[in-house]
C-alpha atoms as a PDB file:
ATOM      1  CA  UNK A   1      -8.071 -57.220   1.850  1.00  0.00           C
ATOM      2  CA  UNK A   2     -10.087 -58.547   4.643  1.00  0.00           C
ATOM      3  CA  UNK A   3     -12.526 -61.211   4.410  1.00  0.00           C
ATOM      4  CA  UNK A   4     -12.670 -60.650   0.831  1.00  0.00           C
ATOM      5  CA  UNK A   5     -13.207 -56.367   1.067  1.00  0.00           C
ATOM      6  CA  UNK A   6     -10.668 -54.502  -0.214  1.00  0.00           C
ATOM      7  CA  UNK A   7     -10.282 -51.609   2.414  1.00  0.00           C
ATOM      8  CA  UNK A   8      -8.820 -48.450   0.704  1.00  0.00           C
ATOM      9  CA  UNK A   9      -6.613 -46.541   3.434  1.00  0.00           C
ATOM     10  CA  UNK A  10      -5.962 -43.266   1.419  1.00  0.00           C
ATOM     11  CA  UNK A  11      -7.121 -40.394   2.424  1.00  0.00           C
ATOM     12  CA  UNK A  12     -10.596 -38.492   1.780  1.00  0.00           C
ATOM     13  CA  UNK A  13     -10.784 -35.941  -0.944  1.00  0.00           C
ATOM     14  CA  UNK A  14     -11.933 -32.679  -0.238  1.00  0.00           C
ATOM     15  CA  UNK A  15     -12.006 -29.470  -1.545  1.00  0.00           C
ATOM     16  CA  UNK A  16      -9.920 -26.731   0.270  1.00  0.00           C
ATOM     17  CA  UNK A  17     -10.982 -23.240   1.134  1.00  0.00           C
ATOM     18  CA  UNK A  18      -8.632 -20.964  -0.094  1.00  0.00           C
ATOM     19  CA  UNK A  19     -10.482 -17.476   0.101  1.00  0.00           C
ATOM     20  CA  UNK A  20      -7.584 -15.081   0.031  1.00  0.00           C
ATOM     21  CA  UNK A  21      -4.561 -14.721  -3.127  1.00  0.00           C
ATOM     22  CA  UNK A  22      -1.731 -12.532  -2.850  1.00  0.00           C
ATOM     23  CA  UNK A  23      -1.621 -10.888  -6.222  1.00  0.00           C
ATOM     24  CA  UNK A  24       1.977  -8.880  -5.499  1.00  0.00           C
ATOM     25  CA  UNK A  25       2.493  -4.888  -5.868  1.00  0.00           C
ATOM     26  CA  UNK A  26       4.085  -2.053  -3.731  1.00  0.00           C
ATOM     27  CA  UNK A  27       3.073   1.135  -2.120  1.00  0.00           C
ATOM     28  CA  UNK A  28       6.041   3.310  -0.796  1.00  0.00           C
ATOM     29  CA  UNK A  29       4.943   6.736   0.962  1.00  0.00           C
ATOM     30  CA  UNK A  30       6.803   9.392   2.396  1.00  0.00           C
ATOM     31  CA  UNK A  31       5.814  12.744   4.503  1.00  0.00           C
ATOM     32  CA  UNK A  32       7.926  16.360   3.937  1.00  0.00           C
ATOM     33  CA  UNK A  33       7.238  19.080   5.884  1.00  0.00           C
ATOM     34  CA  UNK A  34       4.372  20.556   3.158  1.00  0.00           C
ATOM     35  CA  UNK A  35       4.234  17.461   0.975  1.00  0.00           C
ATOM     36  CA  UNK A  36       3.563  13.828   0.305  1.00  0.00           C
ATOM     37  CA  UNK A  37       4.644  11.309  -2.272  1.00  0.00           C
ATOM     38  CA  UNK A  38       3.361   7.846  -2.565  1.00  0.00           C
ATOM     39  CA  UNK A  39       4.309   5.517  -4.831  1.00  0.00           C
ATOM     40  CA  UNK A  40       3.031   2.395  -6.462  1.00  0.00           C
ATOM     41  CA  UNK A  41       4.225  -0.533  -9.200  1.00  0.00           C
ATOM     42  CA  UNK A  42       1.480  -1.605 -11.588  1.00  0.00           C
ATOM     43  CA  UNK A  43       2.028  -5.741 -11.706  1.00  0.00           C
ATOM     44  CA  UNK A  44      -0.612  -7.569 -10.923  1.00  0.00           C
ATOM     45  CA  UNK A  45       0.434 -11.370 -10.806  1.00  0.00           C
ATOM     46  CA  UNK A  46      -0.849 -14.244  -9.262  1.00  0.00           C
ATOM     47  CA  UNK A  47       1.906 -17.088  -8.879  1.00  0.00           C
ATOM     48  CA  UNK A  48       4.116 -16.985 -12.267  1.00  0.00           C
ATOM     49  CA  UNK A  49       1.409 -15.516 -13.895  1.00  0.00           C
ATOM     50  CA  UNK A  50       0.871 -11.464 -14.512  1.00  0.00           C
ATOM     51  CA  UNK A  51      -2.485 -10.315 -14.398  1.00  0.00           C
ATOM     52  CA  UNK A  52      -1.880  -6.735 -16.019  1.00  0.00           C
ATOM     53  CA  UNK A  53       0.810  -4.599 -16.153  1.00  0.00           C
ATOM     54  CA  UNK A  54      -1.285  -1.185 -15.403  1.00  0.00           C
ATOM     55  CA  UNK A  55      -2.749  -1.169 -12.563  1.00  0.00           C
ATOM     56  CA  UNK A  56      -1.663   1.579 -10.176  1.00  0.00           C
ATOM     57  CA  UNK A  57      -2.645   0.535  -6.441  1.00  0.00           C
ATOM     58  CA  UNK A  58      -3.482   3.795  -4.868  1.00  0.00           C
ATOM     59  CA  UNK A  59      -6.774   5.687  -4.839  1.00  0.00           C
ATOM     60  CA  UNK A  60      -7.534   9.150  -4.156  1.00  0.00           C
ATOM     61  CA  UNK A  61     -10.541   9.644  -1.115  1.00  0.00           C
ATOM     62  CA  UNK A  62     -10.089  13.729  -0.513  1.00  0.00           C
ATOM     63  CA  UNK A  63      -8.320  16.134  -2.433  1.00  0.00           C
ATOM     64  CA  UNK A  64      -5.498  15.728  -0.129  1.00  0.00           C
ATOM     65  CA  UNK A  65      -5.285  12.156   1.184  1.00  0.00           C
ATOM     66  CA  UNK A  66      -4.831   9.160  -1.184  1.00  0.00           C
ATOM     67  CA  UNK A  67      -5.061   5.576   0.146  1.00  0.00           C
ATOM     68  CA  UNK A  68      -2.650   2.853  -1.058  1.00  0.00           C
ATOM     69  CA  UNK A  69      -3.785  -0.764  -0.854  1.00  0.00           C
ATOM     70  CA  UNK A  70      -1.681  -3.932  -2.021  1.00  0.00           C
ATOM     71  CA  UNK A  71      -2.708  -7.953  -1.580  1.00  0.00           C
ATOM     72  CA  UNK A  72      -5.519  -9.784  -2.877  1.00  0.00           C
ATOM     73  CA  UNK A  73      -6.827  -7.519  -4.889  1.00  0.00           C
ATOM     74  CA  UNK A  74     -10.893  -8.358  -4.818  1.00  0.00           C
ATOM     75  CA  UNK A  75     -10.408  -7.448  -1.226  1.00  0.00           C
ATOM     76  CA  UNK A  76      -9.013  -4.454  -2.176  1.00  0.00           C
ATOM     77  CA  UNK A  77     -11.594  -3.191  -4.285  1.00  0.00           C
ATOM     78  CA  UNK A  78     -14.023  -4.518  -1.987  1.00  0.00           C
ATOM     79  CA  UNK A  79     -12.858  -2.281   0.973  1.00  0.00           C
ATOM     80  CA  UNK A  80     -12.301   0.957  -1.046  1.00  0.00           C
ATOM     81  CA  UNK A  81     -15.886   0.293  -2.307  1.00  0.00           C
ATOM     82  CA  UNK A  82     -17.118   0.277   0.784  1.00  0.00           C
ATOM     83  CA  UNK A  83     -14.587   3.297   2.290  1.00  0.00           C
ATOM     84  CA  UNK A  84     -15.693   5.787  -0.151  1.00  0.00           C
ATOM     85  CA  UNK A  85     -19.305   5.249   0.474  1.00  0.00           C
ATOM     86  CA  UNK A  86     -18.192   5.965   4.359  1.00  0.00           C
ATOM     87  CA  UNK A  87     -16.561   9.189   3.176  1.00  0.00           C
ATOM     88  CA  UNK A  88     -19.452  10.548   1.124  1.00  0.00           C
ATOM     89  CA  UNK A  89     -21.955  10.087   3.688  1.00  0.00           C
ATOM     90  CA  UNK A  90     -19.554  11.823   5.939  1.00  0.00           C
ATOM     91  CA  UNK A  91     -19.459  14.654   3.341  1.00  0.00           C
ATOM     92  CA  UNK A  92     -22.954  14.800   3.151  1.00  0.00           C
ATOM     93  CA  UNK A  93     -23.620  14.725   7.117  1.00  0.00           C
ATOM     94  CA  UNK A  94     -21.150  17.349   7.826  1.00  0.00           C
ATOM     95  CA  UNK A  95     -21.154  19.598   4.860  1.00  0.00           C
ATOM     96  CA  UNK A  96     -17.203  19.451   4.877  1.00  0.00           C
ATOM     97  CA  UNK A  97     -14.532  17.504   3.501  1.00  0.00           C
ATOM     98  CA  UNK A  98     -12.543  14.403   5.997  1.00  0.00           C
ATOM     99  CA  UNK A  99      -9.573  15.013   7.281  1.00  0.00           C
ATOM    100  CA  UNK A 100      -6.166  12.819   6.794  1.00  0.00           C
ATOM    101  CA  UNK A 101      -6.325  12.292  10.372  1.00  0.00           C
ATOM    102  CA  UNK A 102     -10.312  11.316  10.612  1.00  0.00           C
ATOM    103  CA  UNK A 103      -9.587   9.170   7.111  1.00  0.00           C
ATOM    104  CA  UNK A 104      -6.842   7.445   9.150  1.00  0.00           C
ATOM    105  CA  UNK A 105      -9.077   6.500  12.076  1.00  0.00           C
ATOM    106  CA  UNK A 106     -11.829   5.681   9.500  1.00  0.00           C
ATOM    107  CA  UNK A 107      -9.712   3.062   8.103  1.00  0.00           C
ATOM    108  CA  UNK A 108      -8.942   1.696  11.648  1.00  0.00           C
ATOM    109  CA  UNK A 109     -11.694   1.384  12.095  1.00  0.00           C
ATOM    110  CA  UNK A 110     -13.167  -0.641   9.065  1.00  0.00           C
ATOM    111  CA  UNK A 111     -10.243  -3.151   9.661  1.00  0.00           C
ATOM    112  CA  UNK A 112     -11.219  -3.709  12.441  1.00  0.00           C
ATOM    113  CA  UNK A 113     -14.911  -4.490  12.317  1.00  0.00           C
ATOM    114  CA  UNK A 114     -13.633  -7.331   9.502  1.00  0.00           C
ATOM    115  CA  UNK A 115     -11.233  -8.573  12.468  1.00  0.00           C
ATOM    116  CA  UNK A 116     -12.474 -12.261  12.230  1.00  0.00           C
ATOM    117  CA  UNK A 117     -12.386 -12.799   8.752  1.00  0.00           C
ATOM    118  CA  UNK A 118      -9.661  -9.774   7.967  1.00  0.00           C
ATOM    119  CA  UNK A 119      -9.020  -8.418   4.310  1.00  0.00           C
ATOM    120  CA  UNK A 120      -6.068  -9.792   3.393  1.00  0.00           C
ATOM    121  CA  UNK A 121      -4.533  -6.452   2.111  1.00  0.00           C
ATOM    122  CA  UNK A 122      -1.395  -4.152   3.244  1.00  0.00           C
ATOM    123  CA  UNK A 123      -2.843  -0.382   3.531  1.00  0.00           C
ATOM    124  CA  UNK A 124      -0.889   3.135   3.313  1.00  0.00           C
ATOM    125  CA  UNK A 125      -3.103   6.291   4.250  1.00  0.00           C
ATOM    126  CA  UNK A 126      -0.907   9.650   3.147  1.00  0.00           C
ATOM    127  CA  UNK A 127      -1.807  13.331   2.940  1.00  0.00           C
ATOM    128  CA  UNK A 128      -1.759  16.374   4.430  1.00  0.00           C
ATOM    129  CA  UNK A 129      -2.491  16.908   8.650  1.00  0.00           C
ATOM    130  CA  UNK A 130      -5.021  19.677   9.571  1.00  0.00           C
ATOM    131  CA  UNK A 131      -1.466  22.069   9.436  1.00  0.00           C
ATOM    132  CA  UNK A 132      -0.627  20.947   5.961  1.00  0.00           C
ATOM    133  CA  UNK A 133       2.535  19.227   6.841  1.00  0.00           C
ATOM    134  CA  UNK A 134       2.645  15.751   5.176  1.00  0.00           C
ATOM    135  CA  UNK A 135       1.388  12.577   7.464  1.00  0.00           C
ATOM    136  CA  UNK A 136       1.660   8.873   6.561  1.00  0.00           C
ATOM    137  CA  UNK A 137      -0.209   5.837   8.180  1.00  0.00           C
ATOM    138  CA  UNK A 138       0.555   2.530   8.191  1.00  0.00           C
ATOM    139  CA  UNK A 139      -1.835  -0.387   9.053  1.00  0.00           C
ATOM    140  CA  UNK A 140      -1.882  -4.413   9.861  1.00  0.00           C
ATOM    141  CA  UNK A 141      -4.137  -6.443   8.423  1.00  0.00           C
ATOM    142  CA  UNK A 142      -6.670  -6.054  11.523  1.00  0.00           C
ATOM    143  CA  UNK A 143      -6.586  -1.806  12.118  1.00  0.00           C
ATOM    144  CA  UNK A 144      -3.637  -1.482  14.349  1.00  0.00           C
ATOM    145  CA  UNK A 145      -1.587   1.653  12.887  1.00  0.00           C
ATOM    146  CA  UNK A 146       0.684   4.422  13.848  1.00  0.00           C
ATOM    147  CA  UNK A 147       1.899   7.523  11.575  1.00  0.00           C
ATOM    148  CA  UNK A 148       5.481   7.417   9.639  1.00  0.00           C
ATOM    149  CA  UNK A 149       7.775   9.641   8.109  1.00  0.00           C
ATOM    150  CA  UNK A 150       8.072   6.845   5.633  1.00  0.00           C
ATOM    151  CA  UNK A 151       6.876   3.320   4.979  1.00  0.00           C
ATOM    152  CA  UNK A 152       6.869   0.531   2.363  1.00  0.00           C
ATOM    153  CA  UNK A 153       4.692  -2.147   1.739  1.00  0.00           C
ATOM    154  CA  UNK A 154       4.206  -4.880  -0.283  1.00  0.00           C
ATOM    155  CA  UNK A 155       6.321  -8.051  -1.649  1.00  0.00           C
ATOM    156  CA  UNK A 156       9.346  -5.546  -2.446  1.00  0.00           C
ATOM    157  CA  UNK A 157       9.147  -4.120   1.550  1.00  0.00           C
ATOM    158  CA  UNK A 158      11.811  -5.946   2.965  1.00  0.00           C
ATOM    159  CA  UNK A 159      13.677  -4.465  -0.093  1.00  0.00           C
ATOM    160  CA  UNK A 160      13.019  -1.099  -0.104  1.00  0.00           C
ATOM    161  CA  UNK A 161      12.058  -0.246   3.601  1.00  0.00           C
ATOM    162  CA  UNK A 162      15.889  -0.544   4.504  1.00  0.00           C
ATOM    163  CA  UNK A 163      16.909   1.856   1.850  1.00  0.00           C
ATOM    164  CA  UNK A 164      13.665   4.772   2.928  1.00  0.00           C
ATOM    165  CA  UNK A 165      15.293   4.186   6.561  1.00  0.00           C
ATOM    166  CA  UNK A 166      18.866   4.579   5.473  1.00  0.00           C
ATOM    167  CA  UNK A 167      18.315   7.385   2.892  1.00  0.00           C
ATOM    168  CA  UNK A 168      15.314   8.993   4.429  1.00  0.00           C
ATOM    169  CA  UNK A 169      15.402   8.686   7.743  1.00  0.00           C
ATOM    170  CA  UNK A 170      19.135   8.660   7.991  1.00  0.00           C
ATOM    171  CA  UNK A 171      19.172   5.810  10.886  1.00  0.00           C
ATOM    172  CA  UNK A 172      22.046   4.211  12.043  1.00  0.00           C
ATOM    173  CA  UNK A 173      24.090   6.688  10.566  1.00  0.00           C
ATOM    174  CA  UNK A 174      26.953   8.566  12.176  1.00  0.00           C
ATOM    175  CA  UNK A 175      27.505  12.407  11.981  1.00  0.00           C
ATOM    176  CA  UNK A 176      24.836  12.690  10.217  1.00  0.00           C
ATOM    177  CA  UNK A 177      22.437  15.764   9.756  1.00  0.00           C
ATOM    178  CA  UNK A 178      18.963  15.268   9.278  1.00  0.00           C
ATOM    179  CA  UNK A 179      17.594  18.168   6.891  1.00  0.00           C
ATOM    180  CA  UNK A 180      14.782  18.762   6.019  1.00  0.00           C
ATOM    181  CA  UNK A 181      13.324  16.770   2.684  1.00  0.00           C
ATOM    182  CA  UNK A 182      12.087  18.028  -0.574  1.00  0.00           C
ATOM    183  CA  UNK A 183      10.435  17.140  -3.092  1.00  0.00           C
ATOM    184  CA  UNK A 184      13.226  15.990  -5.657  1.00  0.00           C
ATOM    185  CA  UNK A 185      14.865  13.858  -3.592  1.00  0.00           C
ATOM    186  CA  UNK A 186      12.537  12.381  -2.672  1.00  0.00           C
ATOM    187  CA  UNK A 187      11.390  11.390  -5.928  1.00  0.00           C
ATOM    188  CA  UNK A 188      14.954  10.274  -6.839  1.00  0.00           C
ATOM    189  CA  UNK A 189      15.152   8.169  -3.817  1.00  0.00           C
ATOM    190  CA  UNK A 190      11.773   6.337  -4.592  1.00  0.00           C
ATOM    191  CA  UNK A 191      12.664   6.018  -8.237  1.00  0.00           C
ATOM    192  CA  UNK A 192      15.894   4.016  -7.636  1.00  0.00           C
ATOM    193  CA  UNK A 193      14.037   1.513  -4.479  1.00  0.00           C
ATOM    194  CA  UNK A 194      11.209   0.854  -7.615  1.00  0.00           C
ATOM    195  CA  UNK A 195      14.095   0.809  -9.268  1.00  0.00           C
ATOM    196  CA  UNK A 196      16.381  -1.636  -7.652  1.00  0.00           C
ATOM    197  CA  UNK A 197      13.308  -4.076  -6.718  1.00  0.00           C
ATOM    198  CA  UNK A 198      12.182  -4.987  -9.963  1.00  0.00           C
ATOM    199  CA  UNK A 199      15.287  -6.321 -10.341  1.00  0.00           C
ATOM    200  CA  UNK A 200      14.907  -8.790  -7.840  1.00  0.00           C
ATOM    201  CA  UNK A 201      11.143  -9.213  -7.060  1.00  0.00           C
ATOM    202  CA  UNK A 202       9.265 -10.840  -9.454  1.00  0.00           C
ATOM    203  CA  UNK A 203       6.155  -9.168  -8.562  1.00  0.00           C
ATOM    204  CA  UNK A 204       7.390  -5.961  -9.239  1.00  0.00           C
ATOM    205  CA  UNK A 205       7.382  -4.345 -12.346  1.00  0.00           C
ATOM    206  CA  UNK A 206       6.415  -2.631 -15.679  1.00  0.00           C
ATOM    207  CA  UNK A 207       6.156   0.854 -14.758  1.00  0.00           C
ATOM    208  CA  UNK A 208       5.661   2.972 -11.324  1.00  0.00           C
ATOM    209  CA  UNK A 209       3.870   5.812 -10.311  1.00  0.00           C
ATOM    210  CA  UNK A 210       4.779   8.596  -8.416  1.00  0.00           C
ATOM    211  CA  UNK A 211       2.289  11.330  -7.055  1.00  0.00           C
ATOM    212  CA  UNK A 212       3.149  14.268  -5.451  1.00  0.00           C
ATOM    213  CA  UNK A 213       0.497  15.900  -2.953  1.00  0.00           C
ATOM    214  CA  UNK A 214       0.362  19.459  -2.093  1.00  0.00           C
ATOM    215  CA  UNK A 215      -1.455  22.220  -0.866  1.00  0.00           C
ATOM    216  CA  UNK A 216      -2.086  22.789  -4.339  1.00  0.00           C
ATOM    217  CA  UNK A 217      -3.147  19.867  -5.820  1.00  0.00           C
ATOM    218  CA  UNK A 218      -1.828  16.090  -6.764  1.00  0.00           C
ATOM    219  CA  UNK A 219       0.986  15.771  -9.637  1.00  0.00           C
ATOM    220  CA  UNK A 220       1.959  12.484 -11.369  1.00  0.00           C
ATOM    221  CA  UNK A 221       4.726  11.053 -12.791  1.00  0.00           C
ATOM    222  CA  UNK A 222       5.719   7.923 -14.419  1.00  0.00           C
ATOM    223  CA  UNK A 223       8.820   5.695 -14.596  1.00  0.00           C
ATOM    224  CA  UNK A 224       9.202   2.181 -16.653  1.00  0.00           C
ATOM    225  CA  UNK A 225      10.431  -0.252 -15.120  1.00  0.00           C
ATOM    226  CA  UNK A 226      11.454  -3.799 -16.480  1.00  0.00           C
ATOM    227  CA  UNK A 227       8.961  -6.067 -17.997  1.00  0.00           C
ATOM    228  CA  UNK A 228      10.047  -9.762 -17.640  1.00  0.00           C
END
């Protein structure tokens, strides 16, 4: 008190801008010779809370590429709104479908035009290259990307990228052969890293999806996973 005011010293309210939530979920991807599988949870959850319990996080653009998108999920729908309109005006200009690699760049792209207020979301592109051997693209949150034989993202990533390094890749292994992948194994590997990281990530869980894409078309397959 001073001079009979009270002076109050705490600080200013305010309201924070918080534009961006991370509402959990994986994507896992990975590129045979004449195949892709990608692979998604379907928790959404946003803190302790779970959103739904079906939502698969990967949408198909071409008959042979599929895009995978995990993060804040308004942003999510917001870009692939916005990235299929791209691609059907491409179709329309050009009278043919886009390519994997062109959808790759496309994505780039888009990122990167958002660059100063990003989308706060992790993206997989996967399909099949212009010589139908399986091709998977990884992005930051601002365009930058390079192609993978496999990749992770997600809250269960640092989980299950170790395991598609060891098992698929076959790095830091000794006398090891490298052969080529198929199909099956793949599956079973991606099964048990859904698998093992529902039982210790909280944001993943309830079931996953696997789709296999092919020359001849996209198969799916689902696993449950645990619920709590």
């Amino acid at each position: 008190m001073l001079n009979g005011t009270t002076i109050n010293s705490e600080q200013p309210i305010g309201h924070n801008f918080q534009p961006y939530t991370d509402n959990g979920g994986n994507m896992v991807a990975v590129a045979g010779k004449d195949f892709v599988i990608v692979a998604s949870d379907t928790r959404l959850s946003e803190g302790y809370s779970i959103q739904t319990r079906d939502r698969v996080k990967f949408f198909k653009l071409t008959d042979s590429t599929v895009l995978g998108s995990t993060g804040c999920w308004c942003d999510v729908l917001a870009f692939v709104k916005v990235l299929n309109a791209r691609i059907k005006l491409y179709n329309y200009d050009h009278r043919k479908s886009m390519s994997t690699n062109a959808t790759s760049q496309l994505v780039s792209t888009m990122l990167y035009s958002k660059r100063f207020f990003p989308y706060y979301i992790s993206n997989i592109v996967a399909g099949l290259d212009e010589n139908g051997a399986g091709a998977v693209y990884s992005y930051d949150p601002v365009g930058s990307f390079d192609r993978y034989t496999s990749q992770a993202v997600g809250s269960s990533s640092p989980l299950i990228q170790p395991l598609l390094d060891n098992q698929i890749e076959k790095k830091n292994q000794a006398n090891v052969e490298k052969l080529d992948l198929t199909p099956d194994f793949v599956k079973r590997v991606v099964k048990d890293a859904f698998i093992s990281a529902a039982e210790r990530d909280m944001y993943c869980g309830d079931s996953a999806v696997i789709q296999l894409i092919t020359k001849d078309g996209i198969t799916e397959e689902r696993i449950q996973l645990r619920k709590d």
